[in-house]
PDB file of N, CA and C in Angstrom:
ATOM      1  N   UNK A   1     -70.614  11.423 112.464  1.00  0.00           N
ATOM      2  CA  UNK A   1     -69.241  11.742 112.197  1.00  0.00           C
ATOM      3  C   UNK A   1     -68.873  11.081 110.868  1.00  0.00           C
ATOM      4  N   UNK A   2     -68.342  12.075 110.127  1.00  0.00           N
ATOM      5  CA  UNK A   2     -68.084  11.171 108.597  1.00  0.00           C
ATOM      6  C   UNK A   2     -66.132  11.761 108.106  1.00  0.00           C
ATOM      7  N   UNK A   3     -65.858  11.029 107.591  1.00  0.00           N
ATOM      8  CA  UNK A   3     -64.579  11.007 106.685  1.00  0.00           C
ATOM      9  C   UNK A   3     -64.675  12.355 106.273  1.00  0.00           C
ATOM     10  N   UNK A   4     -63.674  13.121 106.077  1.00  0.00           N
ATOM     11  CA  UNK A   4     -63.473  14.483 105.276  1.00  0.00           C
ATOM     12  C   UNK A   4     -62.465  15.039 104.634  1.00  0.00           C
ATOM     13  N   UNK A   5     -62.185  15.817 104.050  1.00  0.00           N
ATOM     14  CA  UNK A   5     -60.753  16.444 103.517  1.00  0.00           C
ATOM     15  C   UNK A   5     -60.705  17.830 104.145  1.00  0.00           C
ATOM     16  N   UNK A   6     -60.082  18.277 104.724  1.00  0.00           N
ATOM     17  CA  UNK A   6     -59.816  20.189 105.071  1.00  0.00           C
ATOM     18  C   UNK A   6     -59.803  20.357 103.734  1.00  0.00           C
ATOM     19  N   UNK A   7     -60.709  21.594 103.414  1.00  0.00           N
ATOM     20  CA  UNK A   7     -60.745  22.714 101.991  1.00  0.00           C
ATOM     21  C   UNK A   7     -60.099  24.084 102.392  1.00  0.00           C
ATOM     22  N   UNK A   8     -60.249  24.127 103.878  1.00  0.00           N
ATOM     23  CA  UNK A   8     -59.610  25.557 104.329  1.00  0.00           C
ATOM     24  C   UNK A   8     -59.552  25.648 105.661  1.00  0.00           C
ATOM     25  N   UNK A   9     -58.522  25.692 105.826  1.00  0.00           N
ATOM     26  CA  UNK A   9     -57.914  25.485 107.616  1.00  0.00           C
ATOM     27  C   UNK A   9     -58.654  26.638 108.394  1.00  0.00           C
ATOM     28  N   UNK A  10     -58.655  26.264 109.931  1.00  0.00           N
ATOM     29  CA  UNK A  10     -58.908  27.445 111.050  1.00  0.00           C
ATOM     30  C   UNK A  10     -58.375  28.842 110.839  1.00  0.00           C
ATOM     31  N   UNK A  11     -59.104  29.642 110.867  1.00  0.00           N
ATOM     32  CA  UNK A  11     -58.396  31.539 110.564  1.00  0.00           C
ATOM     33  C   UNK A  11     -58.883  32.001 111.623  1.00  0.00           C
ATOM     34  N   UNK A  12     -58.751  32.969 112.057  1.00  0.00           N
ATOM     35  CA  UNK A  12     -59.552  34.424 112.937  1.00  0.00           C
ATOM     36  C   UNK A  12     -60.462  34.595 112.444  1.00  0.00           C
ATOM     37  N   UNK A  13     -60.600  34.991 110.831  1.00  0.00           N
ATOM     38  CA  UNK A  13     -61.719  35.072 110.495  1.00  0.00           C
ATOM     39  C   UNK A  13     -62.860  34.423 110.222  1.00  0.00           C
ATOM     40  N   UNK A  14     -62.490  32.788 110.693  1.00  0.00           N
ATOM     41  CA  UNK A  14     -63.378  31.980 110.218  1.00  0.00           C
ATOM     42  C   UNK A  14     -63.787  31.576 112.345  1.00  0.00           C
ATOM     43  N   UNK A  15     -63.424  32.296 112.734  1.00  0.00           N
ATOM     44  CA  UNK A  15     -63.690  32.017 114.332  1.00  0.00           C
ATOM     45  C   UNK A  15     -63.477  30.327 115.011  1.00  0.00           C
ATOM     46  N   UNK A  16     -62.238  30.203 114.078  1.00  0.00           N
ATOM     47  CA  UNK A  16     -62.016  29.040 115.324  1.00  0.00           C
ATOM     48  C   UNK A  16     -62.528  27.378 114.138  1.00  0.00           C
ATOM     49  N   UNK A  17     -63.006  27.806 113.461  1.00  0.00           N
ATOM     50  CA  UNK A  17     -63.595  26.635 112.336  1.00  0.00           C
ATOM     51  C   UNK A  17     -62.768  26.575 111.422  1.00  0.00           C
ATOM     52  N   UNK A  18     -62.572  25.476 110.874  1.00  0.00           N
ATOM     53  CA  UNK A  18     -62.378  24.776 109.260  1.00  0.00           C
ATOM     54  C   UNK A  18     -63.470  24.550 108.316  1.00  0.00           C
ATOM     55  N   UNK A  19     -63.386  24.279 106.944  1.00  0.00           N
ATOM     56  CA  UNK A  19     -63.891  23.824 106.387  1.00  0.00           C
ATOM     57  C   UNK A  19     -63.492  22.911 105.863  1.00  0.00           C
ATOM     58  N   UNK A  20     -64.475  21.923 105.802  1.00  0.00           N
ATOM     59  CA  UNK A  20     -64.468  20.390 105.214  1.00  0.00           C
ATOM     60  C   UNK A  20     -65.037  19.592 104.193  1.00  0.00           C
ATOM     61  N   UNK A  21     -65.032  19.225 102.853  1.00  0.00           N
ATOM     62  CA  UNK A  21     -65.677  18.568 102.354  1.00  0.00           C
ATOM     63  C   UNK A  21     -65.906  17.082 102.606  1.00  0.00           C
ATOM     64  N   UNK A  22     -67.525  16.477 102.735  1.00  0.00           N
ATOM     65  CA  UNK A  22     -67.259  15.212 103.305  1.00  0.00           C
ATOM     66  C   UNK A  22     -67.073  14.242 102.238  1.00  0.00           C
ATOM     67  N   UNK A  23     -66.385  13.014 102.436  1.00  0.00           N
ATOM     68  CA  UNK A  23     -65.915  12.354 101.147  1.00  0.00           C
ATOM     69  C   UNK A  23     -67.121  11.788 100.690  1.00  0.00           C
ATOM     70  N   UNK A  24     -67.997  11.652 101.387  1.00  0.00           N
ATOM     71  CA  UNK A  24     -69.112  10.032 100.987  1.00  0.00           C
ATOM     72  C   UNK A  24     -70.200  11.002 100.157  1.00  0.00           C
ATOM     73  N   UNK A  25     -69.812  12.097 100.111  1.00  0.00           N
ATOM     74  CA  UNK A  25     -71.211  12.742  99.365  1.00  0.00           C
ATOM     75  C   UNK A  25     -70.575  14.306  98.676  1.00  0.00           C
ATOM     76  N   UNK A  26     -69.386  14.722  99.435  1.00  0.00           N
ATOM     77  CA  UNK A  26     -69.133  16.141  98.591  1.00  0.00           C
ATOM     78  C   UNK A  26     -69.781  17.268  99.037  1.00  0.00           C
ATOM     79  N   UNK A  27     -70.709  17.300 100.291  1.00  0.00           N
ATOM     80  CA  UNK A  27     -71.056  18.088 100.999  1.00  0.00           C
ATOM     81  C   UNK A  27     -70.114  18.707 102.001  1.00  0.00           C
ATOM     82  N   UNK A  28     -70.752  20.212 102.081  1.00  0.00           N
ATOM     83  CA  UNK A  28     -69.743  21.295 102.918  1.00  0.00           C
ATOM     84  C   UNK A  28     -69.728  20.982 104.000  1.00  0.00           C
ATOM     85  N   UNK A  29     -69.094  20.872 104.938  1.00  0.00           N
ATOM     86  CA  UNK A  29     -69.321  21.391 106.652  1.00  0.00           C
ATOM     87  C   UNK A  29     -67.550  22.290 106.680  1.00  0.00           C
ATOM     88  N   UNK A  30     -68.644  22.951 107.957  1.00  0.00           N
ATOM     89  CA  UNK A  30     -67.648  24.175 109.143  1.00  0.00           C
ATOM     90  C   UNK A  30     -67.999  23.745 110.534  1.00  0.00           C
ATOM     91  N   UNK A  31     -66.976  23.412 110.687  1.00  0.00           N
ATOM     92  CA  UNK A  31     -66.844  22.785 112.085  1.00  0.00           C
ATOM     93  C   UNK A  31     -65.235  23.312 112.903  1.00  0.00           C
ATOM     94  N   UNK A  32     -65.591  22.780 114.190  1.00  0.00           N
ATOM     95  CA  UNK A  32     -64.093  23.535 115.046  1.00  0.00           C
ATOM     96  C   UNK A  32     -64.101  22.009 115.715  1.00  0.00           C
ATOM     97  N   UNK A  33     -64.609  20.919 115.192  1.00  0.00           N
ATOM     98  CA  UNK A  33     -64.061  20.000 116.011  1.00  0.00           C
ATOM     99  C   UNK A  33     -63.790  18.647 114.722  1.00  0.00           C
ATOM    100  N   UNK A  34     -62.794  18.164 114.751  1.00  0.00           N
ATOM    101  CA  UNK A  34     -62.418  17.643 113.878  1.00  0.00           C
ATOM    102  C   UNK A  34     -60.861  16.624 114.448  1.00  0.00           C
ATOM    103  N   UNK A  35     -60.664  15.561 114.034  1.00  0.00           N
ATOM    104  CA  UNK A  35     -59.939  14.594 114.567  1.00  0.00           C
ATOM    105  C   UNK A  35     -58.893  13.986 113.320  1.00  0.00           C
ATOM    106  N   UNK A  36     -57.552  13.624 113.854  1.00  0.00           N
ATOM    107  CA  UNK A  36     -57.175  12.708 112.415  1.00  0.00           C
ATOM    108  C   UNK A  36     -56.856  11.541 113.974  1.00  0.00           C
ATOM    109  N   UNK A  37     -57.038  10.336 112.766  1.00  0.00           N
ATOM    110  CA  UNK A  37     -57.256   9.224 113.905  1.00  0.00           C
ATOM    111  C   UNK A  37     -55.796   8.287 112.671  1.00  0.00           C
ATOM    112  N   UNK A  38     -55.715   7.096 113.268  1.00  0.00           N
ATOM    113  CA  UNK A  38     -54.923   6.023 112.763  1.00  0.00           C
ATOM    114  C   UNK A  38     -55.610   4.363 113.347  1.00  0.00           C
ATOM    115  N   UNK A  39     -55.445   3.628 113.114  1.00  0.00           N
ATOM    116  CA  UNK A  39     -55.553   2.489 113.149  1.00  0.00           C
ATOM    117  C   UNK A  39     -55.197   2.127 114.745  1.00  0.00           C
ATOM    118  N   UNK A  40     -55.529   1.501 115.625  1.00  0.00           N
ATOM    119  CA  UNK A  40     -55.026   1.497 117.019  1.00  0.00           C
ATOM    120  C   UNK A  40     -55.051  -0.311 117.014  1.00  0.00           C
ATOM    121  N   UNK A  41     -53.737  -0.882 117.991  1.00  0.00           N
ATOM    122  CA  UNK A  41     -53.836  -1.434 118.877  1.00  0.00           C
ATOM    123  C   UNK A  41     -54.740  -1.781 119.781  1.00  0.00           C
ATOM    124  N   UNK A  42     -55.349  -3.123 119.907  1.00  0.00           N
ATOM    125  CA  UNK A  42     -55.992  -3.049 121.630  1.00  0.00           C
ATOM    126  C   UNK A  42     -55.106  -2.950 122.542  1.00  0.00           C
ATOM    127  N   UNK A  43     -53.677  -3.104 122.235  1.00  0.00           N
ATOM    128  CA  UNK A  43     -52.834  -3.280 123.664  1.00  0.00           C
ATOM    129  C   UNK A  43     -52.639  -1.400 123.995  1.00  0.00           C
ATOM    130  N   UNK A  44     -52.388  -0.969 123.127  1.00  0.00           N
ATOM    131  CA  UNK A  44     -52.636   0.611 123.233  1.00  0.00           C
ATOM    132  C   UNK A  44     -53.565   1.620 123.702  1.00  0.00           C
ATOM    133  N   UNK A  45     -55.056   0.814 123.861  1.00  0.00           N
ATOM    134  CA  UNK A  45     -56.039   1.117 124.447  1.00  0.00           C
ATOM    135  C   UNK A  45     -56.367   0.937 126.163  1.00  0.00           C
ATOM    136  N   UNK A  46     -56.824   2.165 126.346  1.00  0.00           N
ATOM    137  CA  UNK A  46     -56.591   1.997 127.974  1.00  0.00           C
ATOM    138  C   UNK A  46     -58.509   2.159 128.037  1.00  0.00           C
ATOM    139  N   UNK A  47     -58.648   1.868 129.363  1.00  0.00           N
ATOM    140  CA  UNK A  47     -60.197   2.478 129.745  1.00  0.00           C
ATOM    141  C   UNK A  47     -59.995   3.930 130.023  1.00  0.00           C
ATOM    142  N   UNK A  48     -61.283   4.608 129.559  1.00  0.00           N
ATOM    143  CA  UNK A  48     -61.235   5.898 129.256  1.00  0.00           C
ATOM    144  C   UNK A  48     -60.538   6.529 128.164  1.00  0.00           C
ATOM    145  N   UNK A  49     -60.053   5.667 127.163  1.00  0.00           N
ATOM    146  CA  UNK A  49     -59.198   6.123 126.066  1.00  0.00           C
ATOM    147  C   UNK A  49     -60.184   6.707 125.295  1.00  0.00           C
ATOM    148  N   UNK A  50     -60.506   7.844 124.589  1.00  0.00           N
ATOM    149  CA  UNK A  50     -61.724   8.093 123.328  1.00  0.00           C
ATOM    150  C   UNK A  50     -60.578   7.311 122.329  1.00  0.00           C
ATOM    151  N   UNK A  51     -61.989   6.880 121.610  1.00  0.00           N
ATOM    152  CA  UNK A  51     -61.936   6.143 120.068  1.00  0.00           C
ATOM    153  C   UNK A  51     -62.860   6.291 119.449  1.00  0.00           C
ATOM    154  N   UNK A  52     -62.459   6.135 117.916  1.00  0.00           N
ATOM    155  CA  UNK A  52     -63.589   6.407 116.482  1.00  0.00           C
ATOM    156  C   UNK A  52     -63.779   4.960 116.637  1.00  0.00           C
ATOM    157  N   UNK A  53     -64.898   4.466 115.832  1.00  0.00           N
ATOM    158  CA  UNK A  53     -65.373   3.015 115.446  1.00  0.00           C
ATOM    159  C   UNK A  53     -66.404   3.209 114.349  1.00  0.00           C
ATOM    160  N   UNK A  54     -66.398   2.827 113.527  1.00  0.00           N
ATOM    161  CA  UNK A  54     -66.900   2.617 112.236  1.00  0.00           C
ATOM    162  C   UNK A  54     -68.456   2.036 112.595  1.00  0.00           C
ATOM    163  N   UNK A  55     -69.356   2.710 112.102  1.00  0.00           N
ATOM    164  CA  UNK A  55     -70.761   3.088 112.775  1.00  0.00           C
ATOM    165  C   UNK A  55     -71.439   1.344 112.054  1.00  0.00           C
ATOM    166  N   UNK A  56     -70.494   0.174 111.988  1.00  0.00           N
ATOM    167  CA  UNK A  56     -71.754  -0.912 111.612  1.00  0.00           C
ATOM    168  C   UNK A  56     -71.233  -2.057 112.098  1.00  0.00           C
ATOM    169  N   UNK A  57     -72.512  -2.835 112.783  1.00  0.00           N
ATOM    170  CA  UNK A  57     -72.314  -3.971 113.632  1.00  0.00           C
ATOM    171  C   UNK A  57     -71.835  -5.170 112.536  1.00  0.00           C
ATOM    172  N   UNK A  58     -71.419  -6.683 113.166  1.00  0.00           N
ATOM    173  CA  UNK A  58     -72.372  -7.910 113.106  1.00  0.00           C
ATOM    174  C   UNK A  58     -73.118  -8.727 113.532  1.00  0.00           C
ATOM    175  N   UNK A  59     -73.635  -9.856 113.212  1.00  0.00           N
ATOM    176  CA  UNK A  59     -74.520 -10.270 113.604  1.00  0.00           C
ATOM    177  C   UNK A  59     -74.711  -9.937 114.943  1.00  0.00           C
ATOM    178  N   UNK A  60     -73.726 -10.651 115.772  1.00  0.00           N
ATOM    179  CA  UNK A  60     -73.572 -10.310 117.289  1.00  0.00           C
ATOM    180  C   UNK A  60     -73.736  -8.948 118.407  1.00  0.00           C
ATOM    181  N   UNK A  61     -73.923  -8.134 117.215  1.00  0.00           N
ATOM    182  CA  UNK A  61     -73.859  -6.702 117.569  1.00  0.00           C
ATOM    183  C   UNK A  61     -72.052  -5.918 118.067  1.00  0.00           C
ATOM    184  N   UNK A  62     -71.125  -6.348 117.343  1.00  0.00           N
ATOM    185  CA  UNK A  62     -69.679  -6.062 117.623  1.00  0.00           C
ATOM    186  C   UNK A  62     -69.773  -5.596 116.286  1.00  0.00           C
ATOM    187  N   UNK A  63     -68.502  -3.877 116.608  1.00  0.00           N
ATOM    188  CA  UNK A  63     -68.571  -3.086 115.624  1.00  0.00           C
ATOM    189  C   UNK A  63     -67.338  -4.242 114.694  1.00  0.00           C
ATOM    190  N   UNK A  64     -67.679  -3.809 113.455  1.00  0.00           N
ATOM    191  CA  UNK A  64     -66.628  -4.289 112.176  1.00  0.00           C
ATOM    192  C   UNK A  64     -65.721  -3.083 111.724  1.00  0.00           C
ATOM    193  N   UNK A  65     -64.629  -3.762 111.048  1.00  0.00           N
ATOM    194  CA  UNK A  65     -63.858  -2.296 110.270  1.00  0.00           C
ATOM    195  C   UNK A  65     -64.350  -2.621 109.135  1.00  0.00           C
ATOM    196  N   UNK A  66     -64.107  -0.994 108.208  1.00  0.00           N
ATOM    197  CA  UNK A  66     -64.721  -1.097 106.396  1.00  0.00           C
ATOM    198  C   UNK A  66     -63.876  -1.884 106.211  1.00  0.00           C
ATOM    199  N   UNK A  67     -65.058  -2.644 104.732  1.00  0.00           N
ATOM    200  CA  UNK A  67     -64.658  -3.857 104.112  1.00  0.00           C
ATOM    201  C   UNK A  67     -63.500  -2.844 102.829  1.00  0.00           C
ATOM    202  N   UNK A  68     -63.949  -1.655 102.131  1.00  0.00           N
ATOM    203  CA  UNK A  68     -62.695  -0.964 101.390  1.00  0.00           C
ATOM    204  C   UNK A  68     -62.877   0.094 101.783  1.00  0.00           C
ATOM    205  N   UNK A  69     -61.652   0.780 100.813  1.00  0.00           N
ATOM    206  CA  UNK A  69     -61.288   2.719 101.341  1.00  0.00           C
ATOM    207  C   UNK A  69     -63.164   3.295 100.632  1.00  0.00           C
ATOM    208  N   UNK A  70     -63.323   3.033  99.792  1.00  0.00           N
ATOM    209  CA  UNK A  70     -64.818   3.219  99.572  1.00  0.00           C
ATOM    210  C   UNK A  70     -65.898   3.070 100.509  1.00  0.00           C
ATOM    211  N   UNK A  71     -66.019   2.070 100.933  1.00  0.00           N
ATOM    212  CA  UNK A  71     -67.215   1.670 102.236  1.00  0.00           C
ATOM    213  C   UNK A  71     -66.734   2.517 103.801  1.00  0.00           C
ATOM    214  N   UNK A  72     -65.439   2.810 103.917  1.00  0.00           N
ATOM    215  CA  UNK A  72     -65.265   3.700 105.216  1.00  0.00           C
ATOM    216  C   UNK A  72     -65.619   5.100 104.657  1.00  0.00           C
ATOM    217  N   UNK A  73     -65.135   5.199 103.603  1.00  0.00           N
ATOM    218  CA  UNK A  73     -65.504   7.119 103.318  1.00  0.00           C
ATOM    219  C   UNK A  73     -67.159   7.178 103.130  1.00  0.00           C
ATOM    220  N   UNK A  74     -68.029   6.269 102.775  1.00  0.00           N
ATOM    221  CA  UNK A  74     -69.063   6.189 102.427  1.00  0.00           C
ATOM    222  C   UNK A  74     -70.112   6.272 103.803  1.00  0.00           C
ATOM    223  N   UNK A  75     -69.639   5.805 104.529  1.00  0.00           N
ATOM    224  CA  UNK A  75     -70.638   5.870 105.973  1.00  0.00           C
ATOM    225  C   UNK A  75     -70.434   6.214 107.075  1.00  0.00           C
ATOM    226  N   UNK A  76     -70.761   6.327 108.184  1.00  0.00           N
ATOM    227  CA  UNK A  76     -70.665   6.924 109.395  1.00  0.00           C
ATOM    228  C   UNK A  76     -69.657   6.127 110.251  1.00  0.00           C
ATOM    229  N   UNK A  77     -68.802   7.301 111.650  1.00  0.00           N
ATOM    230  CA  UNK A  77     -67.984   6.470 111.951  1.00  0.00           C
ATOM    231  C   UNK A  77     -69.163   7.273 113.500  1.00  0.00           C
ATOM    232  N   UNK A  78     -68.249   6.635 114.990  1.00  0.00           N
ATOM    233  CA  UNK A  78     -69.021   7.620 115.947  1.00  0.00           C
ATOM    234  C   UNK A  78     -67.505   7.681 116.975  1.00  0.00           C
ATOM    235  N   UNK A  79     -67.842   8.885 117.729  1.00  0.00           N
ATOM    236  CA  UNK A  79     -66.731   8.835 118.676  1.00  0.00           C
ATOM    237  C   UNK A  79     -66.992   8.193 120.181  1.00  0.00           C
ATOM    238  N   UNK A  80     -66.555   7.678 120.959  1.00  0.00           N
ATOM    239  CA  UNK A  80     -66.834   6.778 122.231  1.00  0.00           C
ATOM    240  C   UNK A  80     -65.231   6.734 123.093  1.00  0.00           C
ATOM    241  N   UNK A  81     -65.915   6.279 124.617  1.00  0.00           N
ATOM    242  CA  UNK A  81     -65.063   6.102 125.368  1.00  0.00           C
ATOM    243  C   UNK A  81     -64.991   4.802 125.531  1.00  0.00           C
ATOM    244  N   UNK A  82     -63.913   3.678 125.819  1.00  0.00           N
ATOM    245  CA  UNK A  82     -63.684   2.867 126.324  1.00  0.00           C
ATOM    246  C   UNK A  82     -64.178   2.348 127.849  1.00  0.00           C
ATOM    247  N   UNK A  83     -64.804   2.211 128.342  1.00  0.00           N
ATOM    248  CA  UNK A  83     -65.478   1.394 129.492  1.00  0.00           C
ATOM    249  C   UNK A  83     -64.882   0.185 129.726  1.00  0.00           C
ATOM    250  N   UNK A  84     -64.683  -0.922 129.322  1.00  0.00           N
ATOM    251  CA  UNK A  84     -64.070  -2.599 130.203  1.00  0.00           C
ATOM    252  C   UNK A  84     -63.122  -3.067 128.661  1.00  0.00           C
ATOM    253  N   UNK A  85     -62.482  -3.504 129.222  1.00  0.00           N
ATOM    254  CA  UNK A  85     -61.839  -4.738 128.188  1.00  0.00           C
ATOM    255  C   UNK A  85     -61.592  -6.031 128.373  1.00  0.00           C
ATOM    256  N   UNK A  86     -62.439  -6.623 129.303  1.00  0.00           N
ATOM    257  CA  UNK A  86     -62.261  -7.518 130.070  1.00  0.00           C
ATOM    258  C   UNK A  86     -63.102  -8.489 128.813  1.00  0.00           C
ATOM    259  N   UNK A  87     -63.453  -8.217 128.095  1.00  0.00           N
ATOM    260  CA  UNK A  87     -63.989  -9.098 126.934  1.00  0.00           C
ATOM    261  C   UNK A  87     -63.019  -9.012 125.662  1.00  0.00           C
ATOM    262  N   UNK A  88     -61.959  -8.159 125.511  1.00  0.00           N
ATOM    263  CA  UNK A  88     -60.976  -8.258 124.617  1.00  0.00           C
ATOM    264  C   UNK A  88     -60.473  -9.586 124.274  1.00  0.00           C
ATOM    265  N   UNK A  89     -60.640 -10.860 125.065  1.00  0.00           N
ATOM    266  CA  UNK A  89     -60.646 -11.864 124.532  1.00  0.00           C
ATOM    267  C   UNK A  89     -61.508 -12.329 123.657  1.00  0.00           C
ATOM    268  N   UNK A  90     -62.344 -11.997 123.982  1.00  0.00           N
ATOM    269  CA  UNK A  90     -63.371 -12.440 122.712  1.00  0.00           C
ATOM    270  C   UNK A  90     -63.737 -11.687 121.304  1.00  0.00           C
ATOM    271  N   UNK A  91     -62.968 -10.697 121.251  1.00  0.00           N
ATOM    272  CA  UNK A  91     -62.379  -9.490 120.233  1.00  0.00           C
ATOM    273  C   UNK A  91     -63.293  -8.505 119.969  1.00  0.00           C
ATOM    274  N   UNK A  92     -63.578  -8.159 121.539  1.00  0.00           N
ATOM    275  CA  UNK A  92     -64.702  -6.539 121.377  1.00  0.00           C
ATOM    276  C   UNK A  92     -64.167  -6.241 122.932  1.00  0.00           C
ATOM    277  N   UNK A  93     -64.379  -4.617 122.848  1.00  0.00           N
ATOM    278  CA  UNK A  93     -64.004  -4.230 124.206  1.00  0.00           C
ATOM    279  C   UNK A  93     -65.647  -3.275 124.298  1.00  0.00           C
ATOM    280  N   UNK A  94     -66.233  -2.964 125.528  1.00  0.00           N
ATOM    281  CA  UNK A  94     -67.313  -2.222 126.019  1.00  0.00           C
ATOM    282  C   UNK A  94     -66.849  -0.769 125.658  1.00  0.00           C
ATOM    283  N   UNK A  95     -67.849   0.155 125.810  1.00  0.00           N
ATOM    284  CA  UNK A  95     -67.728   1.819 125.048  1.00  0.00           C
ATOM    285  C   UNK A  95     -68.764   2.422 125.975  1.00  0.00           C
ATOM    286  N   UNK A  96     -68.567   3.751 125.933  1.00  0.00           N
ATOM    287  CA  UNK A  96     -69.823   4.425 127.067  1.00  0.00           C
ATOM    288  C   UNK A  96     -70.964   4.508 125.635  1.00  0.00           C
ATOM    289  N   UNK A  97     -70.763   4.345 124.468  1.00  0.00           N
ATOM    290  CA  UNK A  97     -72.199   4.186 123.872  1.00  0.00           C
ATOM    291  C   UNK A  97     -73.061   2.577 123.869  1.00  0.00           C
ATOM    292  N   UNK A  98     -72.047   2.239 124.847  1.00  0.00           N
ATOM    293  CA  UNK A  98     -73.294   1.078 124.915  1.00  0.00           C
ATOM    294  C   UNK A  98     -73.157   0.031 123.494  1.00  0.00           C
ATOM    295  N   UNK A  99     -72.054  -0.205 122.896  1.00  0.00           N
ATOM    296  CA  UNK A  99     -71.381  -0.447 121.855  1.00  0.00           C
ATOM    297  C   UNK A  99     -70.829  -1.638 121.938  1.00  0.00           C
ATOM    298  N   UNK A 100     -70.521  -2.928 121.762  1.00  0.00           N
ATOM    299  CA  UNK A 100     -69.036  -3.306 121.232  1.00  0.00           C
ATOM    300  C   UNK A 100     -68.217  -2.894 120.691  1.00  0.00           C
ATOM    301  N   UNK A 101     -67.076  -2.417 120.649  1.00  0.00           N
ATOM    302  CA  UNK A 101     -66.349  -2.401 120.032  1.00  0.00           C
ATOM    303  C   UNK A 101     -65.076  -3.109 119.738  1.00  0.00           C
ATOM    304  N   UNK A 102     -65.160  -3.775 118.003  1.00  0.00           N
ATOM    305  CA  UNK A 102     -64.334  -4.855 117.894  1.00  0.00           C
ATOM    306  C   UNK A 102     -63.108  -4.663 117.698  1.00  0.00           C
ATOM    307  N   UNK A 103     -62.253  -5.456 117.821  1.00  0.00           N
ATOM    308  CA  UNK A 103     -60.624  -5.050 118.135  1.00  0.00           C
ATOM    309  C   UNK A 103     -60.165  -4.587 116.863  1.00  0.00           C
ATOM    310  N   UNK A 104     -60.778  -5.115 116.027  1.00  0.00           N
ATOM    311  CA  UNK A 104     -60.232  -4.626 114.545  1.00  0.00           C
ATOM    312  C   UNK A 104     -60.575  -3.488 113.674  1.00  0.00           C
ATOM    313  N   UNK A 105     -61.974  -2.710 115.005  1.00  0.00           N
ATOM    314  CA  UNK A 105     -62.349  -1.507 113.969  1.00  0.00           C
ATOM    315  C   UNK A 105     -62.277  -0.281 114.860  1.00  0.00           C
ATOM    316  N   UNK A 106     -61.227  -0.111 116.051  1.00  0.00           N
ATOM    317  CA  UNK A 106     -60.390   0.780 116.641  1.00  0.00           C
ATOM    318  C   UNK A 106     -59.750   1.615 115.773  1.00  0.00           C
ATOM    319  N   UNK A 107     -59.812   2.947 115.962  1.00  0.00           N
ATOM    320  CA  UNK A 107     -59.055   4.205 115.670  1.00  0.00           C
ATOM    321  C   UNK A 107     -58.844   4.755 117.005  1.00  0.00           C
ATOM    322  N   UNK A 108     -57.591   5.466 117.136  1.00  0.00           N
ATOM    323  CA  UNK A 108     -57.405   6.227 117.950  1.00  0.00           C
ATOM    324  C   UNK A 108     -57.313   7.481 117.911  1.00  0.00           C
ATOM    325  N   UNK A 109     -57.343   8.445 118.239  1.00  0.00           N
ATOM    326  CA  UNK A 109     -57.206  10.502 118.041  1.00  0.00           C
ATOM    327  C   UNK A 109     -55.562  10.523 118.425  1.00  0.00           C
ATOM    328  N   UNK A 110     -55.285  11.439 117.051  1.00  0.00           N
ATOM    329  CA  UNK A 110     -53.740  11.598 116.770  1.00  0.00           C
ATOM    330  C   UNK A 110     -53.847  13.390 117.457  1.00  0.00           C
ATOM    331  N   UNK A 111     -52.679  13.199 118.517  1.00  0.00           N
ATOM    332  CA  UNK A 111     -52.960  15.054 118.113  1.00  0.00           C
ATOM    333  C   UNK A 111     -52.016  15.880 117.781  1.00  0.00           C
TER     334      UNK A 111
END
């Protein structure tokens, strides 16, 4: 899953797809599934909530947010469900990918 701009919205004639240029490289995609996300809260996060998370650990294996607007458009994000937060104290919550995910590199799906 990568960062993109719409070049040309859903039509009839395009069956249900957009087109997208991706930012980190300028390559095409047509796709019918596509998300705008925002910055989330952990208190906003429920189990079973889907969330984006920015596709890179640390040491510990807990996801990080991009260090600039460059390094998020540049690499992969992934989509996941929320599983436990019972470690939100320690500033990662569990994901059905088997993930940390850290409190600070939460997105949520706007719709």
């Amino acid at each position: 899953m990568y960062p993109a701009r719409m070049t040309y919205p859903v039509t009839k004639k395009s069956k249900g797809e957009a087109e997208f240029m991706k930012i980190g490289d300028g390559g095409k995609l047509l796709t019918a599934h596509f998300w705008k996300t925002r910055i989330a809260t952990p208190d906003e996060v429920k189990v079973g909530t889907l969330i984006i998370s920015y596709e890179r650990e640390d040491e510990q294996g807990v996801t990080i947010p991009p260090e600039s607007k460059s390094d998020a458009f540049g690499n992969s994000w992934f989509l996941t469900k929320v599983t436990d937060k019972s470690t939100l104290y320690k500033g990662y919550m569990a994901t059905s990918k088997t993930v940390n995910v850290g409190k600070k590199s939460i997105r949520i799906l706007l719709k």
